[in-house]
PDB file of N, CA and C in Angstrom:
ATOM      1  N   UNK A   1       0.855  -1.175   0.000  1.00  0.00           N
ATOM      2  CA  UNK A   1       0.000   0.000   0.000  1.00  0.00           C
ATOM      3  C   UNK A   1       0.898   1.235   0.000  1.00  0.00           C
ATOM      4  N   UNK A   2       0.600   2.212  -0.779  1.00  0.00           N
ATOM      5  CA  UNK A   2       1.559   3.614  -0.611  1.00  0.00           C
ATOM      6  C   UNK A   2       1.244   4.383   0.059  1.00  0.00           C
ATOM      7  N   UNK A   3       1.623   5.260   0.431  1.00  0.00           N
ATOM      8  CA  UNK A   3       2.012   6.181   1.230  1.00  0.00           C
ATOM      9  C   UNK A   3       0.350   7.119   0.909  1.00  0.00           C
ATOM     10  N   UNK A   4       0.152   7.107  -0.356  1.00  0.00           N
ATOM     11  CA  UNK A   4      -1.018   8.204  -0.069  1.00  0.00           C
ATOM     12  C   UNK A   4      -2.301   7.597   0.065  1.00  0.00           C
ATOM     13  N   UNK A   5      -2.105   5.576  -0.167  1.00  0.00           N
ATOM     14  CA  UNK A   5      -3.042   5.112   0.414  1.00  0.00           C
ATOM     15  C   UNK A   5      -3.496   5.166   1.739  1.00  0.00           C
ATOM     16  N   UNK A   6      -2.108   5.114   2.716  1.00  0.00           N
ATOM     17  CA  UNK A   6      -2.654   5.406   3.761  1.00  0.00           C
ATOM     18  C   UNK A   6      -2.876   6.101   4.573  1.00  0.00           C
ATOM     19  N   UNK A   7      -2.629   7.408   4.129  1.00  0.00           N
ATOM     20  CA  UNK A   7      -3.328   8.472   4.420  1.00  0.00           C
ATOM     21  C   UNK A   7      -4.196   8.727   4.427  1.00  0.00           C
ATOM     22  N   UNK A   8      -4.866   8.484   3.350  1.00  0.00           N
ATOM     23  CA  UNK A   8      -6.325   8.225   2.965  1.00  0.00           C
ATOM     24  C   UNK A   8      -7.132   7.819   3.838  1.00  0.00           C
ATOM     25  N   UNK A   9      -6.182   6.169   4.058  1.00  0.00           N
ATOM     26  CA  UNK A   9      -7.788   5.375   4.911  1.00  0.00           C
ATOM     27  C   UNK A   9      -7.159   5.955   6.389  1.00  0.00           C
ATOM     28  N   UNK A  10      -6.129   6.531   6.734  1.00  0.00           N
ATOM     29  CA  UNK A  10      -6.573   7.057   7.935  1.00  0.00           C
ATOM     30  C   UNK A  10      -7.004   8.323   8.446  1.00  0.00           C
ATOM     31  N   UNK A  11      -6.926   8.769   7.283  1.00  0.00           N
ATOM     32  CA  UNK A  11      -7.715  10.594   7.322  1.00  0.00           C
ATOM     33  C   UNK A  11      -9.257  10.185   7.566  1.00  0.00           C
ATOM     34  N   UNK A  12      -9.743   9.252   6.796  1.00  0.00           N
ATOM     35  CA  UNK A  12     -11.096   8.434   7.079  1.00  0.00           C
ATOM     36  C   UNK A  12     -11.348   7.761   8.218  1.00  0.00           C
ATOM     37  N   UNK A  13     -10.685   7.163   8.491  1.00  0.00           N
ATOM     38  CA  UNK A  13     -10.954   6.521   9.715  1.00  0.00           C
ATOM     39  C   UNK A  13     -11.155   7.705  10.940  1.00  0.00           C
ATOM     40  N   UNK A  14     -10.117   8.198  10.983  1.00  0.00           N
ATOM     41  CA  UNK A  14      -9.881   9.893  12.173  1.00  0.00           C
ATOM     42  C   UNK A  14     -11.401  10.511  11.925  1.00  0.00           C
ATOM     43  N   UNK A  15     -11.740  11.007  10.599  1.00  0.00           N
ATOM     44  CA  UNK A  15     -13.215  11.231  10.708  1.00  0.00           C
ATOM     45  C   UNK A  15     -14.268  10.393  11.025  1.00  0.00           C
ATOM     46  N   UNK A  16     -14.376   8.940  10.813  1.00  0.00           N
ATOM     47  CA  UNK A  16     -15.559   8.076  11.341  1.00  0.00           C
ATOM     48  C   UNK A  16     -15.422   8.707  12.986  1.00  0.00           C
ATOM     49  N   UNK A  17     -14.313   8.512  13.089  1.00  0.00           N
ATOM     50  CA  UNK A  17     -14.031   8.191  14.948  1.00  0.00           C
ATOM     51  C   UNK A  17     -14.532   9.593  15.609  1.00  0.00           C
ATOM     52  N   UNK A  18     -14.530  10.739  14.935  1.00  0.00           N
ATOM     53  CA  UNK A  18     -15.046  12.085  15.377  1.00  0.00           C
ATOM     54  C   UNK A  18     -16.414  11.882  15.274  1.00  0.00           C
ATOM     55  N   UNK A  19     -17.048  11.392  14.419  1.00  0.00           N
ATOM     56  CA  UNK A  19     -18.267  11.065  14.785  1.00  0.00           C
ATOM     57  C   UNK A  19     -19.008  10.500  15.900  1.00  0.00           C
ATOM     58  N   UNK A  20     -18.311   9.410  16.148  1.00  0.00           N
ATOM     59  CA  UNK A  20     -18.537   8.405  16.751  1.00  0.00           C
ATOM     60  C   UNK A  20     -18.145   9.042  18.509  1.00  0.00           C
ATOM     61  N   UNK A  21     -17.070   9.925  18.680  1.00  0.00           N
ATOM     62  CA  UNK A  21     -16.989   9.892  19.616  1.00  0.00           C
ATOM     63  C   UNK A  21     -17.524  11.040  20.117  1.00  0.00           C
ATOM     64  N   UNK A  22     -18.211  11.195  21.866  1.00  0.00           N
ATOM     65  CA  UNK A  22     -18.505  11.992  22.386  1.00  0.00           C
ATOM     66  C   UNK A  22     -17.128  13.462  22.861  1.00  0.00           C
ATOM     67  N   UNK A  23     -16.739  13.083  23.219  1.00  0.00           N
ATOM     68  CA  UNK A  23     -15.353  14.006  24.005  1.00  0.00           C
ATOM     69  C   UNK A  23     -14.327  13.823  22.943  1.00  0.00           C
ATOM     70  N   UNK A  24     -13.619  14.869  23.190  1.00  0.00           N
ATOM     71  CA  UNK A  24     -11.960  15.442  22.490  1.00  0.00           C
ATOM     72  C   UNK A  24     -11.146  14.049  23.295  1.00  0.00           C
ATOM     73  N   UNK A  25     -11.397  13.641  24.725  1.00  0.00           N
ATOM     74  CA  UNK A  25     -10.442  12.645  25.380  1.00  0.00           C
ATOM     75  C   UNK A  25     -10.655  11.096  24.125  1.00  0.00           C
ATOM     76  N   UNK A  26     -12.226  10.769  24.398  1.00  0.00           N
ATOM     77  CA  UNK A  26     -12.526   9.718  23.564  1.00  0.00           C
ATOM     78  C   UNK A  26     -11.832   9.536  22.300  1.00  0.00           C
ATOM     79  N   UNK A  27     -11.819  10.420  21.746  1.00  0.00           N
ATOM     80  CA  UNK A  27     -11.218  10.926  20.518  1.00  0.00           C
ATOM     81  C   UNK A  27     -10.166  10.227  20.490  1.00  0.00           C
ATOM     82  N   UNK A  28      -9.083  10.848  21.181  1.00  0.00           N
ATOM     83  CA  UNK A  28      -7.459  11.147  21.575  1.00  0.00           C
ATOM     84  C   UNK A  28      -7.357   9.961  21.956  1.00  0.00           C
ATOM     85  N   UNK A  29      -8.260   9.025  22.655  1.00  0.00           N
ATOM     86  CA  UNK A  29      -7.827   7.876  23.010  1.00  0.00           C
ATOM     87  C   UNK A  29      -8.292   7.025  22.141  1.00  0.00           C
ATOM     88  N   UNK A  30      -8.988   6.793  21.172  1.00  0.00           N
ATOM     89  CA  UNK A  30      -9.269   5.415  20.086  1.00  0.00           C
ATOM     90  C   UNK A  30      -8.252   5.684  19.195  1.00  0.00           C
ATOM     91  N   UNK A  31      -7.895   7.055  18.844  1.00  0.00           N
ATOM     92  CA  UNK A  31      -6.632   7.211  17.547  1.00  0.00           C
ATOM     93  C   UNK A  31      -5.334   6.562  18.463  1.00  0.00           C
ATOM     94  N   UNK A  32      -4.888   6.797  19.896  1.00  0.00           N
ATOM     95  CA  UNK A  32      -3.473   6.101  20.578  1.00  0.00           C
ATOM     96  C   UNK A  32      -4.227   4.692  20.363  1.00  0.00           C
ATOM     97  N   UNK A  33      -4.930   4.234  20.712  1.00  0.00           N
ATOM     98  CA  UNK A  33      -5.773   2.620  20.572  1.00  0.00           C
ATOM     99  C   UNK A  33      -4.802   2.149  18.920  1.00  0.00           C
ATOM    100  N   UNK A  34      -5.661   2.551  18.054  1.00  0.00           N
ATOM    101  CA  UNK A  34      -5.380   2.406  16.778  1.00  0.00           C
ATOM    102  C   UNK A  34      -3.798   2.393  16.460  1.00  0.00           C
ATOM    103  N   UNK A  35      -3.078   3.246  16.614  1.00  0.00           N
ATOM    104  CA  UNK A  35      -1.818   3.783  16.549  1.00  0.00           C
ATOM    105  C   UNK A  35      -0.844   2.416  16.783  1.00  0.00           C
ATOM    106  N   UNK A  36      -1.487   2.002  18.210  1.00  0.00           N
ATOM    107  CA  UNK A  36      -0.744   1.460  18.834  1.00  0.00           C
ATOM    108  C   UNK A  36      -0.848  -0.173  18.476  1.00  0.00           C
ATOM    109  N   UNK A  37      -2.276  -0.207  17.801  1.00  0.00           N
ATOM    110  CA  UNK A  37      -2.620  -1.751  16.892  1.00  0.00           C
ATOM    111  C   UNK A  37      -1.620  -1.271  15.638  1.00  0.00           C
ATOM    112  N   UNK A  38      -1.907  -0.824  14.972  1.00  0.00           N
ATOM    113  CA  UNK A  38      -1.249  -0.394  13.650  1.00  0.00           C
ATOM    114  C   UNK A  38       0.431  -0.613  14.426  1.00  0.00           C
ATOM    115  N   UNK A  39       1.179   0.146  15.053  1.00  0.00           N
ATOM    116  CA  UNK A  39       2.119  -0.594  15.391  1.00  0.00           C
ATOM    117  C   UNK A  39       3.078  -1.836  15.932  1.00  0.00           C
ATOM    118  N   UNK A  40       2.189  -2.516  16.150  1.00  0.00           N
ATOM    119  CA  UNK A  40       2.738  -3.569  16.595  1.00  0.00           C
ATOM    120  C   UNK A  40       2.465  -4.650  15.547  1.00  0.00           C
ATOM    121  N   UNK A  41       1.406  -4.763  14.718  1.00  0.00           N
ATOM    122  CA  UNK A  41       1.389  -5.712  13.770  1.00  0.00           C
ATOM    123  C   UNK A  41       2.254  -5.239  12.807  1.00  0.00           C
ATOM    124  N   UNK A  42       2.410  -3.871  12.288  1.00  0.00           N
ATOM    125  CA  UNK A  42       3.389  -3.558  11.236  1.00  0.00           C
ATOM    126  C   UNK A  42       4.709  -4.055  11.799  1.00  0.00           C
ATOM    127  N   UNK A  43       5.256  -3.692  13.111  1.00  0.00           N
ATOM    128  CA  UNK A  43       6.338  -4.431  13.419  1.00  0.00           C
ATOM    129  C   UNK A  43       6.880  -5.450  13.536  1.00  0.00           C
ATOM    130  N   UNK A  44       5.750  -6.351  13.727  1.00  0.00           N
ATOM    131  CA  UNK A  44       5.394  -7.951  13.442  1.00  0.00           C
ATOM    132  C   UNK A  44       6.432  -8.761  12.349  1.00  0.00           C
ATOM    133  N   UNK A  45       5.635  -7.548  11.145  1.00  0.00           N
ATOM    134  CA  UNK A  45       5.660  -7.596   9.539  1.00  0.00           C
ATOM    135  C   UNK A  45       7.225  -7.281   9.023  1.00  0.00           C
ATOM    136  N   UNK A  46       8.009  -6.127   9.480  1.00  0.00           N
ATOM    137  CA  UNK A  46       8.924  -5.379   9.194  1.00  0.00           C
ATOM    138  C   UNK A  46       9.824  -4.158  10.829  1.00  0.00           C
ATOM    139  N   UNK A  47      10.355  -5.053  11.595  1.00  0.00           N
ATOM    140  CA  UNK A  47      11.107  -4.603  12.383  1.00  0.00           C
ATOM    141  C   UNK A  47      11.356  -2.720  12.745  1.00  0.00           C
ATOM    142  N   UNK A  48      12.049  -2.683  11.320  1.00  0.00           N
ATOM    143  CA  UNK A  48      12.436  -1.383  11.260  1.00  0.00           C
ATOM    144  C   UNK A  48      11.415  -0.271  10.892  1.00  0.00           C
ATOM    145  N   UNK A  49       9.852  -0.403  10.300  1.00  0.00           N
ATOM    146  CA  UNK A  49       9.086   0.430  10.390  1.00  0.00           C
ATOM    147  C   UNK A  49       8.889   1.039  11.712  1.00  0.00           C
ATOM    148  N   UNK A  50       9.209   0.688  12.766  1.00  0.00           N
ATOM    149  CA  UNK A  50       8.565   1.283  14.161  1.00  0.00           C
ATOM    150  C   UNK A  50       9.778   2.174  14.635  1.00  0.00           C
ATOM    151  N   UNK A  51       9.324   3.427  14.914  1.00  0.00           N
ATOM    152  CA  UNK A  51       9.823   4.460  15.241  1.00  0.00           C
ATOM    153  C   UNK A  51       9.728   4.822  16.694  1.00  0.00           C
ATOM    154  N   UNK A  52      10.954   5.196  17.572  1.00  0.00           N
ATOM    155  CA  UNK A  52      10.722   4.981  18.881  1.00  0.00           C
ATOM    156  C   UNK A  52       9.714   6.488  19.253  1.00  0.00           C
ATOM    157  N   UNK A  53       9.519   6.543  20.003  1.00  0.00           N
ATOM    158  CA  UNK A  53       8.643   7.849  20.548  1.00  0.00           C
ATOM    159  C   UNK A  53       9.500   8.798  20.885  1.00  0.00           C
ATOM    160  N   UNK A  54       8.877  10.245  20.629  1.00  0.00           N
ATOM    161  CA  UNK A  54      10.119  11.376  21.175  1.00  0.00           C
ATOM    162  C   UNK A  54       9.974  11.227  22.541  1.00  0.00           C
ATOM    163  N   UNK A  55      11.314  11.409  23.150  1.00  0.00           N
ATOM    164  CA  UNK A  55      11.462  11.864  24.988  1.00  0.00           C
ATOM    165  C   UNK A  55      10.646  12.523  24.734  1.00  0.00           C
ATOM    166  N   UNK A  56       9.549  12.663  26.238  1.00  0.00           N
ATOM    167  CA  UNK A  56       8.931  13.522  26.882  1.00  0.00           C
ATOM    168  C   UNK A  56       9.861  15.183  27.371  1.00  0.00           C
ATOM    169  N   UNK A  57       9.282  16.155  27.112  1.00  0.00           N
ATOM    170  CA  UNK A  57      10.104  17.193  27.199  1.00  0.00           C
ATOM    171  C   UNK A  57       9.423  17.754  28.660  1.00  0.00           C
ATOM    172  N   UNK A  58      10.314  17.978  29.742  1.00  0.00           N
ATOM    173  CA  UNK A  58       9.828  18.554  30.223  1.00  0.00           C
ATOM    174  C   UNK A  58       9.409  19.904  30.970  1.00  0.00           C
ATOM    175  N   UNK A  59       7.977  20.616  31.407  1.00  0.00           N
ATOM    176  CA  UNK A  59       7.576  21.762  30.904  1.00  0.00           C
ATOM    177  C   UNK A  59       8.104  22.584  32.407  1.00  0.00           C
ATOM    178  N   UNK A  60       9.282  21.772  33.425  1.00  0.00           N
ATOM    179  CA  UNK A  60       9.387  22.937  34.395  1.00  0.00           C
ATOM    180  C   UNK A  60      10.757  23.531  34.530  1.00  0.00           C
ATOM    181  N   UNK A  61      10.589  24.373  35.068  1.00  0.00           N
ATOM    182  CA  UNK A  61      11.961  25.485  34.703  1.00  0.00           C
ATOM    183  C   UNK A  61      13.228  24.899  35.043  1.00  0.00           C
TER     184      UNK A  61
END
């Protein structure tokens, strides 16, 4: 699948899920849900697709 396929189906999907969900949290949490399925089977598949997460930065002086 290319690159602007899957953009596609997940620009779509991000909109079903705004529908579907009541709250901005609900939201925020089925796309990390998803994210986090989508990563681990792609990694499954191909090791090196998975990208580690940025450090947390943190916000005190």
């Amino acid at each position: 699948m290319d690159t602007v396929n899957v953009t596609e189906a997940l620009l779509k999907a991000i909109l079903e899920l705004i529908e579907k969900c009541e709250t901005l949290e609900e939201l925020r949490d089925s796309v990390k849900r998803i994210m986090n399925e989508q990563i681990k089977s792609g990694a499954a598949e191909n090791p090196h697709t998975h990208r580690p997460a940025h450090p947390k930065v943190s916000r005190e002086p």
